[in-house]
PDB file of N, CA and C in Angstrom:
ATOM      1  N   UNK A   1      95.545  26.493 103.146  1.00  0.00           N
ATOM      2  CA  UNK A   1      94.152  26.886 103.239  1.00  0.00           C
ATOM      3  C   UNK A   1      93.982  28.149 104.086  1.00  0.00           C
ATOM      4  N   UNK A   2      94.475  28.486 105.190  1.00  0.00           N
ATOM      5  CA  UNK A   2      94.680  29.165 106.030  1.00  0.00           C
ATOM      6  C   UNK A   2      94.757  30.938 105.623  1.00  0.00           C
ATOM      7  N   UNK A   3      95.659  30.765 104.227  1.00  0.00           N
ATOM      8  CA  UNK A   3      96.264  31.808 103.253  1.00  0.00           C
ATOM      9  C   UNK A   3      95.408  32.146 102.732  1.00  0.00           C
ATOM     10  N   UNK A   4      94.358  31.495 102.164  1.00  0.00           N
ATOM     11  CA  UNK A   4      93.086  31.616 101.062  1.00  0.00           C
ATOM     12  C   UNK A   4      92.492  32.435 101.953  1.00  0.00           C
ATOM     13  N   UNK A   5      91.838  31.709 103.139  1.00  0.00           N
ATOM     14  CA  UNK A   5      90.916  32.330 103.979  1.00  0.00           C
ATOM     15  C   UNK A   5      91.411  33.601 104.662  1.00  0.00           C
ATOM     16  N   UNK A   6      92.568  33.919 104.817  1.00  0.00           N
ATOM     17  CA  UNK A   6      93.281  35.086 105.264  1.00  0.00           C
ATOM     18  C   UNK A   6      92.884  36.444 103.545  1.00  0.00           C
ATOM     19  N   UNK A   7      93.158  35.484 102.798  1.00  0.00           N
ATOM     20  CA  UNK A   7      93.387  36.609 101.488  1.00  0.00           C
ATOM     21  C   UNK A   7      91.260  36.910 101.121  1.00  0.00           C
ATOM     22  N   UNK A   8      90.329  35.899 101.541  1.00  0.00           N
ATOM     23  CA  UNK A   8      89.326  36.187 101.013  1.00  0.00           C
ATOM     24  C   UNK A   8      88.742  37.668 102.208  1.00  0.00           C
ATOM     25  N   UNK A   9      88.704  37.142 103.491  1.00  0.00           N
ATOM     26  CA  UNK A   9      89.048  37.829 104.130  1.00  0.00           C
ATOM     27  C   UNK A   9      89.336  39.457 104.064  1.00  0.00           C
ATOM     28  N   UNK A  10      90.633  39.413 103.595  1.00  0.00           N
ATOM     29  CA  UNK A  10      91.068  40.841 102.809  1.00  0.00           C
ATOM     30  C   UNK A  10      90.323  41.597 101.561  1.00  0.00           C
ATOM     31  N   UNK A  11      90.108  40.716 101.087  1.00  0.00           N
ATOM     32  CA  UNK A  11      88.833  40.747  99.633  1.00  0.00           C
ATOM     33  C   UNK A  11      87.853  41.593 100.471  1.00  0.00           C
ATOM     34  N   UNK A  12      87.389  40.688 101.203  1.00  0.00           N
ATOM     35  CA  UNK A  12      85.915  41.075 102.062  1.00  0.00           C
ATOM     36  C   UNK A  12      85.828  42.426 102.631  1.00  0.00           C
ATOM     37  N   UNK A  13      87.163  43.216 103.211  1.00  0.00           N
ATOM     38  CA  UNK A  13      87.390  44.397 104.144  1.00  0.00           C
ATOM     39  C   UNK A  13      87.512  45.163 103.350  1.00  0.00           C
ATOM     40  N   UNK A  14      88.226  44.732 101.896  1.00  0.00           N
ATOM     41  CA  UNK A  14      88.408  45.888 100.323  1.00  0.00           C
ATOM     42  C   UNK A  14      87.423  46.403 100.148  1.00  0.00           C
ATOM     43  N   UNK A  15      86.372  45.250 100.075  1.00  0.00           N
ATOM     44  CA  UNK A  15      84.825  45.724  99.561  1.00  0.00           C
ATOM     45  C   UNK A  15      84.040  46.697 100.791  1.00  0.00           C
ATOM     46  N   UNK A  16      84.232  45.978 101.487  1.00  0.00           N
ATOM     47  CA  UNK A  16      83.297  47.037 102.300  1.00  0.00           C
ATOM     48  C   UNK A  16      84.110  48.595 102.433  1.00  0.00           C
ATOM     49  N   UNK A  17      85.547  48.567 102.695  1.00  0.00           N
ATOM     50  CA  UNK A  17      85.992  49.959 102.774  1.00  0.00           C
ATOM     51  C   UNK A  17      85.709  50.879 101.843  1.00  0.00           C
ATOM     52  N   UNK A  18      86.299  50.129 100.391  1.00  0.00           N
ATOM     53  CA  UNK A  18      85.457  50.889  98.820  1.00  0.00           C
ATOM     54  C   UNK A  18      84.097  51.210  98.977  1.00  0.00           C
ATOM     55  N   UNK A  19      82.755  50.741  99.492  1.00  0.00           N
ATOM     56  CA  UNK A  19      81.790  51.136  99.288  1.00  0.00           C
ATOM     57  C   UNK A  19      81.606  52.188 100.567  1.00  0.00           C
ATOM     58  N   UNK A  20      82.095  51.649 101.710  1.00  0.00           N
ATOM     59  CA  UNK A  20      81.910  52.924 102.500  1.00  0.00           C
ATOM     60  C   UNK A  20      82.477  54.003 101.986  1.00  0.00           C
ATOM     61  N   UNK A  21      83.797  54.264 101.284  1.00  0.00           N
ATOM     62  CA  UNK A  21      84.677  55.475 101.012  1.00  0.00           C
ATOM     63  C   UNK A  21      83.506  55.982  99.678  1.00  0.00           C
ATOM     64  N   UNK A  22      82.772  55.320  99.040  1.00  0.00           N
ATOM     65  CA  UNK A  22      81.707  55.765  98.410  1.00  0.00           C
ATOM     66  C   UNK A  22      80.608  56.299  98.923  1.00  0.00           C
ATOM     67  N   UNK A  23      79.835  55.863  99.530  1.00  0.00           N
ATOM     68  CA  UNK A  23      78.576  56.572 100.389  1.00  0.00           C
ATOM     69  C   UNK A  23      79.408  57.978 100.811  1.00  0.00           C
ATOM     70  N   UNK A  24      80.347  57.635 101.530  1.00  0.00           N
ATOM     71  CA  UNK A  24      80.809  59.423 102.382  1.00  0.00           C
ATOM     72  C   UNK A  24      81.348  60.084 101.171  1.00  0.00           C
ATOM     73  N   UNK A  25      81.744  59.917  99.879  1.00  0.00           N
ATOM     74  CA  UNK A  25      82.283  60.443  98.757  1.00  0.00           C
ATOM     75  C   UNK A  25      81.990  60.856  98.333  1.00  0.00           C
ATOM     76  N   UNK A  26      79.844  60.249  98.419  1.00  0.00           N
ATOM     77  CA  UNK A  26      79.001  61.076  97.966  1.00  0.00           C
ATOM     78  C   UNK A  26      77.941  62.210  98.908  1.00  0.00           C
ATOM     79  N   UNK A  27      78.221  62.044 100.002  1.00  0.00           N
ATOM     80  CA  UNK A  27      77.467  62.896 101.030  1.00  0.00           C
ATOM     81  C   UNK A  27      77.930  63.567 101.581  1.00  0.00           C
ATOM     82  N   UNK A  28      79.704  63.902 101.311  1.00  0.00           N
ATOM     83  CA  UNK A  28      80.407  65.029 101.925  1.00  0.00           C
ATOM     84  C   UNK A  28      81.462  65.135 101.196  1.00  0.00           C
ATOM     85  N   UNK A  29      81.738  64.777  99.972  1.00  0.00           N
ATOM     86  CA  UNK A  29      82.192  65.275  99.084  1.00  0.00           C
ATOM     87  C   UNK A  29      83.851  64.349  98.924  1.00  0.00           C
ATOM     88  N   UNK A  30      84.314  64.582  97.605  1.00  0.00           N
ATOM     89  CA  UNK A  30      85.570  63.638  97.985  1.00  0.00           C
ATOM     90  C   UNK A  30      86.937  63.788  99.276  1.00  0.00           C
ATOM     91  N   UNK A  31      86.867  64.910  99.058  1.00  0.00           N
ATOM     92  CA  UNK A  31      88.221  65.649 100.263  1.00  0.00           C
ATOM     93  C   UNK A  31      88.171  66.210 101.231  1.00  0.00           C
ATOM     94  N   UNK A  32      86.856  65.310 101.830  1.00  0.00           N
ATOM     95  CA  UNK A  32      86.726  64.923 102.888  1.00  0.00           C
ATOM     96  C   UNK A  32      87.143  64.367 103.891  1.00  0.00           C
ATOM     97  N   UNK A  33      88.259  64.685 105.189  1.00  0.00           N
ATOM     98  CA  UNK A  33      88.653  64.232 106.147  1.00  0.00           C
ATOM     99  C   UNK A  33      88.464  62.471 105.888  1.00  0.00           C
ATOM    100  N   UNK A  34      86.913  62.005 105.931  1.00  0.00           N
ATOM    101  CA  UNK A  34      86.473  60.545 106.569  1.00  0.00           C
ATOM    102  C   UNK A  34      86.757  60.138 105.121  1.00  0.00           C
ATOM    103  N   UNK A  35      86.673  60.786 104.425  1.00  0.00           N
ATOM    104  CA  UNK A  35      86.703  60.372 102.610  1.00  0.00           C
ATOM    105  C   UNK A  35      88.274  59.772 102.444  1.00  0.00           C
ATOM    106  N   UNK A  36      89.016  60.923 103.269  1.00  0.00           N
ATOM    107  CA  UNK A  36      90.437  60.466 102.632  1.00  0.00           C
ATOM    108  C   UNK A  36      91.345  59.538 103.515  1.00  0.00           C
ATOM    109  N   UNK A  37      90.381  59.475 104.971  1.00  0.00           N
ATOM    110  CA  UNK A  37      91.180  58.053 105.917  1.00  0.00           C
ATOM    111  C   UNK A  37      90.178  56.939 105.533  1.00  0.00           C
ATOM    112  N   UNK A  38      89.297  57.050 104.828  1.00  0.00           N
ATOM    113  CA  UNK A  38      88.691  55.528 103.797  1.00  0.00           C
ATOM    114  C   UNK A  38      89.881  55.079 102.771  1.00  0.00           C
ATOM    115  N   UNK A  39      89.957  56.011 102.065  1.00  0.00           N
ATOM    116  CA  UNK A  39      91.284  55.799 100.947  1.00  0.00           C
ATOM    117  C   UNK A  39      92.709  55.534 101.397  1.00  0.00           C
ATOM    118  N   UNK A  40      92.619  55.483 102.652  1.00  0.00           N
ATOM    119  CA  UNK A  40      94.226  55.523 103.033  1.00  0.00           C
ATOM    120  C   UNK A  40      94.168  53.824 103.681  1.00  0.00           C
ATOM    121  N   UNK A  41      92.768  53.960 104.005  1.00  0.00           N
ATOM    122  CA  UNK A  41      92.766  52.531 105.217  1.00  0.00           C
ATOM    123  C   UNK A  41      92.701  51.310 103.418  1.00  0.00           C
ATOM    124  N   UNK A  42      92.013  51.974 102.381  1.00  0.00           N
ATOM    125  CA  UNK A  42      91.759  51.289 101.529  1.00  0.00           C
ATOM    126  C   UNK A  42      93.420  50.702 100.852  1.00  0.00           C
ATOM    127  N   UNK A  43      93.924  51.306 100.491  1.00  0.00           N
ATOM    128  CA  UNK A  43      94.840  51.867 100.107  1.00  0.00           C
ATOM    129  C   UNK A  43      96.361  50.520 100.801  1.00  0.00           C
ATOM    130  N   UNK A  44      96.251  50.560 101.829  1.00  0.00           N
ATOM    131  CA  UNK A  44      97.007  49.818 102.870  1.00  0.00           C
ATOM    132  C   UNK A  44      96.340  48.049 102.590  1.00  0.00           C
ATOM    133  N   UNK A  45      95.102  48.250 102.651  1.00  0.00           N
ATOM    134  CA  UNK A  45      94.685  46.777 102.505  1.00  0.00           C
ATOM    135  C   UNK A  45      94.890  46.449 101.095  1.00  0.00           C
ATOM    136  N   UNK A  46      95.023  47.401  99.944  1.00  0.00           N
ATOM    137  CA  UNK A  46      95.217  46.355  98.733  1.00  0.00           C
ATOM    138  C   UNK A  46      96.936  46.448  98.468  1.00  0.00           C
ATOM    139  N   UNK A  47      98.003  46.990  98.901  1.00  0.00           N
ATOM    140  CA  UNK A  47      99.049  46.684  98.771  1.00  0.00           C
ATOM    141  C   UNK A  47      98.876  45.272  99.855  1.00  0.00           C
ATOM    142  N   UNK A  48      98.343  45.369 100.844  1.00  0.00           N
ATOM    143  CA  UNK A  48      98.357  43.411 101.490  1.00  0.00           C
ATOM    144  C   UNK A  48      98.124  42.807 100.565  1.00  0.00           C
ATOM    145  N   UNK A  49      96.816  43.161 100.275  1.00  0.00           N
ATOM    146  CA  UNK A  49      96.259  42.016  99.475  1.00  0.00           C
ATOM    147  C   UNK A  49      97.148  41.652  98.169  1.00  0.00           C
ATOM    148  N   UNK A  50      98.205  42.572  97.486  1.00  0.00           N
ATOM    149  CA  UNK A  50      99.074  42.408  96.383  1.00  0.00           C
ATOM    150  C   UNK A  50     100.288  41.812  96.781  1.00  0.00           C
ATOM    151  N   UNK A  51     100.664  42.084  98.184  1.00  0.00           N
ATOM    152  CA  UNK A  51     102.051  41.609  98.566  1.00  0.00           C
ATOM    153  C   UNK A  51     101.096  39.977  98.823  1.00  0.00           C
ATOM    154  N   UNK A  52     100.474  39.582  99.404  1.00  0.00           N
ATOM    155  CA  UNK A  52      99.819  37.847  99.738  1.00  0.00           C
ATOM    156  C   UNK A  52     100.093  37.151  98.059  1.00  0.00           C
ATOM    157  N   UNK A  53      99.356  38.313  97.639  1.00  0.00           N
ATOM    158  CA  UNK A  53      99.082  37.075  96.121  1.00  0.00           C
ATOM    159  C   UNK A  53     100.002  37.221  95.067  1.00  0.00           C
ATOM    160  N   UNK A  54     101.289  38.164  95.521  1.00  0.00           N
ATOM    161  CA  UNK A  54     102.971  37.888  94.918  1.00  0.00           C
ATOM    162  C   UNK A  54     103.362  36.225  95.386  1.00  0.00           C
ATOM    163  N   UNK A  55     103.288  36.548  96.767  1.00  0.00           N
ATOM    164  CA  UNK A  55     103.921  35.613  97.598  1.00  0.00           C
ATOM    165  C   UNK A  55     103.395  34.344  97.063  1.00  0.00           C
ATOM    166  N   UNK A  56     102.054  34.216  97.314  1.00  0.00           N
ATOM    167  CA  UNK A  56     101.203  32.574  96.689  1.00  0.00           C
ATOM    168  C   UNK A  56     101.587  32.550  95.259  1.00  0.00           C
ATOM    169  N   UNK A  57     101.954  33.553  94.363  1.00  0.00           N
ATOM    170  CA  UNK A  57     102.362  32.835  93.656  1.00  0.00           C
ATOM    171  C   UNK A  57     103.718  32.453  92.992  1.00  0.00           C
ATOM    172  N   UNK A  58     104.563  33.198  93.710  1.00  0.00           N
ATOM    173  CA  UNK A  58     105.961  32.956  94.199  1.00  0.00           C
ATOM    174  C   UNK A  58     106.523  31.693  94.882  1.00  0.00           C
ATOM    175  N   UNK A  59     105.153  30.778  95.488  1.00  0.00           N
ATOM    176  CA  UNK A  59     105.501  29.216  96.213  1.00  0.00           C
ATOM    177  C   UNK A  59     104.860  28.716  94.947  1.00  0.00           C
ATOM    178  N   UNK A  60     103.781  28.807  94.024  1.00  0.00           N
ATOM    179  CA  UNK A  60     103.700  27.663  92.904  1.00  0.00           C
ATOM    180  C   UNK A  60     104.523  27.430  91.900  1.00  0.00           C
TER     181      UNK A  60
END
C-alpha cells in the first residue's frame, strides 16, 4: 500500500509540474530558463514514476 501511495503521490507532483511548466511556457516563452528547469524537474519525476511501475509490475 505504501508503494501506491508513494506512486499516486508522484502522479500528483507530474501534474502540478506539467501545468506549471505550462503557465511559464506561455508567459515567457518555451526556452525559458524557469521553462526548461520545469522540464528537467518534470522529466526526472516521470522516469521515477516509470522505474516504480516496472518494478510493481515485475513483483506480480
Amino acid at each position: 500500500m505504501m508503494v501506491h501511495s508513494h506512486s499516486e503521490d508522484i502522479c500528483s507532483e507530474i501534474e502540478q509540474v506539467r501545468q506549471q511548466m505550462n503557465v511559464l511556457g506561455c508567459s515567457h516563452g518555451l526556452l525559458h530558463p524557469e521553462v526548461m528547469k520545469c522540464s528537467q524537474q518534470l522529466d526526472k519525476l516521470l522516469i521515477q514514476h516509470y522505474a516504480m511501475e516496472k518494478r510493481r509490475r515485475h513483483k506480480n
